[in-house]
C-alpha atoms as a PDB file:
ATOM      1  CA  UNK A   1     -20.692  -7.419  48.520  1.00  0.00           C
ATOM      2  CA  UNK A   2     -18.804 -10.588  49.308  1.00  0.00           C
ATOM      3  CA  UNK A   3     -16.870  -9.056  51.718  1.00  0.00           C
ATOM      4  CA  UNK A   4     -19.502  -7.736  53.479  1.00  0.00           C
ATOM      5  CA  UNK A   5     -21.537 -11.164  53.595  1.00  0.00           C
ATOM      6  CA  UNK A   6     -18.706 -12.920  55.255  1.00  0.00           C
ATOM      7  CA  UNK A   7     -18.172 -10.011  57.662  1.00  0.00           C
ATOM      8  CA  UNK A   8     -21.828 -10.843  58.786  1.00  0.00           C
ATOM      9  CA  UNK A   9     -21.031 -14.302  58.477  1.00  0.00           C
ATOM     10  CA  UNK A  10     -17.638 -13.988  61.013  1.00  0.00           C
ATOM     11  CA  UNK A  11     -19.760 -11.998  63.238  1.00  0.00           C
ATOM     12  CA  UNK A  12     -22.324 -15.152  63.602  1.00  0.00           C
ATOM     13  CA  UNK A  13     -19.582 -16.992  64.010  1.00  0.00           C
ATOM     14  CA  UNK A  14     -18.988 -15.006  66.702  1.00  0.00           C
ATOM     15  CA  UNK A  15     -21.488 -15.087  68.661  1.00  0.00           C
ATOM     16  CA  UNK A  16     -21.657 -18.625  68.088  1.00  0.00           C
ATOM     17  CA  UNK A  17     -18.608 -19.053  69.873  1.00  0.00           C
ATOM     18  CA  UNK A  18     -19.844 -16.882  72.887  1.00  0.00           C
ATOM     19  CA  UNK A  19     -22.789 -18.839  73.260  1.00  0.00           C
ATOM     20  CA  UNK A  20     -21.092 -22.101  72.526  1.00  0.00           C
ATOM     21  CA  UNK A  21     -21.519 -23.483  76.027  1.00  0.00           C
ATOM     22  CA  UNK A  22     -25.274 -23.143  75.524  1.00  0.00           C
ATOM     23  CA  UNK A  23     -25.600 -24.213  72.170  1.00  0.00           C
ATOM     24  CA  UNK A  24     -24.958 -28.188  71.064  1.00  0.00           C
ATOM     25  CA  UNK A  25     -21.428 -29.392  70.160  1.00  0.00           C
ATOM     26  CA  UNK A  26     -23.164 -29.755  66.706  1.00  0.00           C
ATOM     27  CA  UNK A  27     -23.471 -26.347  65.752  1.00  0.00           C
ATOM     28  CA  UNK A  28     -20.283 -24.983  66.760  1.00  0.00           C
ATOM     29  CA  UNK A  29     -18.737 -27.572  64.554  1.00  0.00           C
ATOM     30  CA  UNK A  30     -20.041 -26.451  61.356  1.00  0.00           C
ATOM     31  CA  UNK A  31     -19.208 -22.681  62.262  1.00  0.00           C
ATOM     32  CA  UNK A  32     -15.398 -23.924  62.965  1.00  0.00           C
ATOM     33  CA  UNK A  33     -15.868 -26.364  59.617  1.00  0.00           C
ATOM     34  CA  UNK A  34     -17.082 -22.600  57.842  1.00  0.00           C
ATOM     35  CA  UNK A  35     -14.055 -21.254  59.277  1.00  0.00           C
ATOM     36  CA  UNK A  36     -11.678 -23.599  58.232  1.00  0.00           C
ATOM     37  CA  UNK A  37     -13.049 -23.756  54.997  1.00  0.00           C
ATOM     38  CA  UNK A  38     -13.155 -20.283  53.975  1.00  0.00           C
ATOM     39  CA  UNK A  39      -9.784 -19.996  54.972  1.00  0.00           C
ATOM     40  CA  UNK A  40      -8.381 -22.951  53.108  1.00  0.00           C
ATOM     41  CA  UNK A  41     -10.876 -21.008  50.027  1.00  0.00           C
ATOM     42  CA  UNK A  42      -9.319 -18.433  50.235  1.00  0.00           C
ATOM     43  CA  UNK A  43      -5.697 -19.504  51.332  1.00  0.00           C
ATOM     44  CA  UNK A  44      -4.559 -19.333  47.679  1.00  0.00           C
ATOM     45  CA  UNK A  45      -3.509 -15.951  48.348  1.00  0.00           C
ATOM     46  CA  UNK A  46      -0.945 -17.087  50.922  1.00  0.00           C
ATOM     47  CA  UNK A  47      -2.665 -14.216  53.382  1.00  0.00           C
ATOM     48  CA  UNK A  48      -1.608 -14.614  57.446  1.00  0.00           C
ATOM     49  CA  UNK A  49      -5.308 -14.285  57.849  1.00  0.00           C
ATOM     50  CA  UNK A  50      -6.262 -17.048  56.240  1.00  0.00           C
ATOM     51  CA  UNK A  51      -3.714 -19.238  57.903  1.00  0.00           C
ATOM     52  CA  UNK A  52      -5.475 -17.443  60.992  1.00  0.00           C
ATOM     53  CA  UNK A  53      -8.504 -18.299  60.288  1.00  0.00           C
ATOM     54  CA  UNK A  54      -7.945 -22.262  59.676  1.00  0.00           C
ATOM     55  CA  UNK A  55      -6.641 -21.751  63.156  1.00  0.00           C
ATOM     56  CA  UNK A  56      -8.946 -20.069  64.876  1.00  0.00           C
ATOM     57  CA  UNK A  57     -11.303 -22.692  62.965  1.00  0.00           C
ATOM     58  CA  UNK A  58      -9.231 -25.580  64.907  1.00  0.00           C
ATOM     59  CA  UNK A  59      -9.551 -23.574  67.874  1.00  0.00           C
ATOM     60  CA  UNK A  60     -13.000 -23.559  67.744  1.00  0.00           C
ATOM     61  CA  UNK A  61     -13.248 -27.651  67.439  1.00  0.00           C
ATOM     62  CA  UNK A  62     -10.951 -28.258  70.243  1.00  0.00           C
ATOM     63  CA  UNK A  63     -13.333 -25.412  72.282  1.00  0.00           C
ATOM     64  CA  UNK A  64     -16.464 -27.543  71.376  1.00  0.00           C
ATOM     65  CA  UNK A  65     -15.095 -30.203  72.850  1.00  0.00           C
ATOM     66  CA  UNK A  66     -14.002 -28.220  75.902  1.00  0.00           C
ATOM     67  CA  UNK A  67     -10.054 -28.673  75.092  1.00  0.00           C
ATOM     68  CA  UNK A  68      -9.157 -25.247  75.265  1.00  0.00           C
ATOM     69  CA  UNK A  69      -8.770 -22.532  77.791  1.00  0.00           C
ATOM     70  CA  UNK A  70     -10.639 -19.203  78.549  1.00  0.00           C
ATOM     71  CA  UNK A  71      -7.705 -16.971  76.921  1.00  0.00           C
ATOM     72  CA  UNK A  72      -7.613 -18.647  74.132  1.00  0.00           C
ATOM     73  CA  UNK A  73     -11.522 -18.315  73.213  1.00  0.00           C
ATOM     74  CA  UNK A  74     -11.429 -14.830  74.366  1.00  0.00           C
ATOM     75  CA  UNK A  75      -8.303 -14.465  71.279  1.00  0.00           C
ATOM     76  CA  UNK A  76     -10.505 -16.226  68.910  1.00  0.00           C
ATOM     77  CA  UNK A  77     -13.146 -13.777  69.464  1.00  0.00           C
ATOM     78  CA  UNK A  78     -11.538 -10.891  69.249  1.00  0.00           C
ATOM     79  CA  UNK A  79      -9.699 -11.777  65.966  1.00  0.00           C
ATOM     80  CA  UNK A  80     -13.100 -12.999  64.357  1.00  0.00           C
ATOM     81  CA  UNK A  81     -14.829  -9.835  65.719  1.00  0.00           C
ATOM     82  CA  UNK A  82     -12.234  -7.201  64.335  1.00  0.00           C
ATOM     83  CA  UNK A  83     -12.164  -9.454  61.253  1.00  0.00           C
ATOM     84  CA  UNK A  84     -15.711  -8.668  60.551  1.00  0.00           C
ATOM     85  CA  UNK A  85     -15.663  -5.313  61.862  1.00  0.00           C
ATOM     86  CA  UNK A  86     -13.563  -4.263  58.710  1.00  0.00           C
ATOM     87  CA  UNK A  87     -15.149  -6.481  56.556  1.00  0.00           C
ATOM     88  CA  UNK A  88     -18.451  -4.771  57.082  1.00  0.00           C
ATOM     89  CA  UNK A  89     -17.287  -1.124  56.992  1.00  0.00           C
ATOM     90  CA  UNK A  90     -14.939  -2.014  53.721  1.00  0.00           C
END
C-alpha cells in the first residue's frame, strides 16, 4: 500500500514538473523538497534509485529556478514517470 501511495505521489510530482512553468516557484519546491526527502528516507538501503531520486529532487530546484535545460527536465520526467508506473502496478 505504501508503494502504491508514493507511485501516485511520483506521478503528481510529475505533472508538477510539466506544469512547472505555470505553476509558482513555490510549489515546485516542496515537490523537489518531497523528492529529496523520500530519497534520503529511504536511502538507508544504499538503492541507485534513491541516490536518483535526491537528484532528480536537485534537478527539480535548479529547474524552478530556470537553471536547467529542456533535456534534462524531459530525463527527470521520464525517470519519475516509469518510477511510478511500477510502483502502481507492484
Amino acid at each position: 500500500m505504501l508503494v502504491k501511495l508514493l507511485g501516485i505521489m511520483d506521478l503528481a510530482a510529475v505533472i508538477i514538473v510539466l506544469l512547472s512553468p505555470a505553476l509558482p516557484t513555490k510549489i515546485v519546491l516542496y515537490v523537489a523538497a518531497f523528492i529529496v526527502m523520500k530519497g534520503l528516507f529511504f536511502g538507508i538501503t544504499r538503492s541507485i534509485m534513491n541516490i536518483l531520486d535526491i537528484v532528480c529532487g536537485i534537478l527539480i530546484i535548479l529547474m524552478a529556478f530556470k537553471i536547467t535545460s529542456l533535456a534534462i527536465i524531459i530525463i527527470v520526467t521520464v525517470f519519475l514517470l516509469q518510477k511510478a508506473f511500477f510502483s502502481i502496478i507492484a
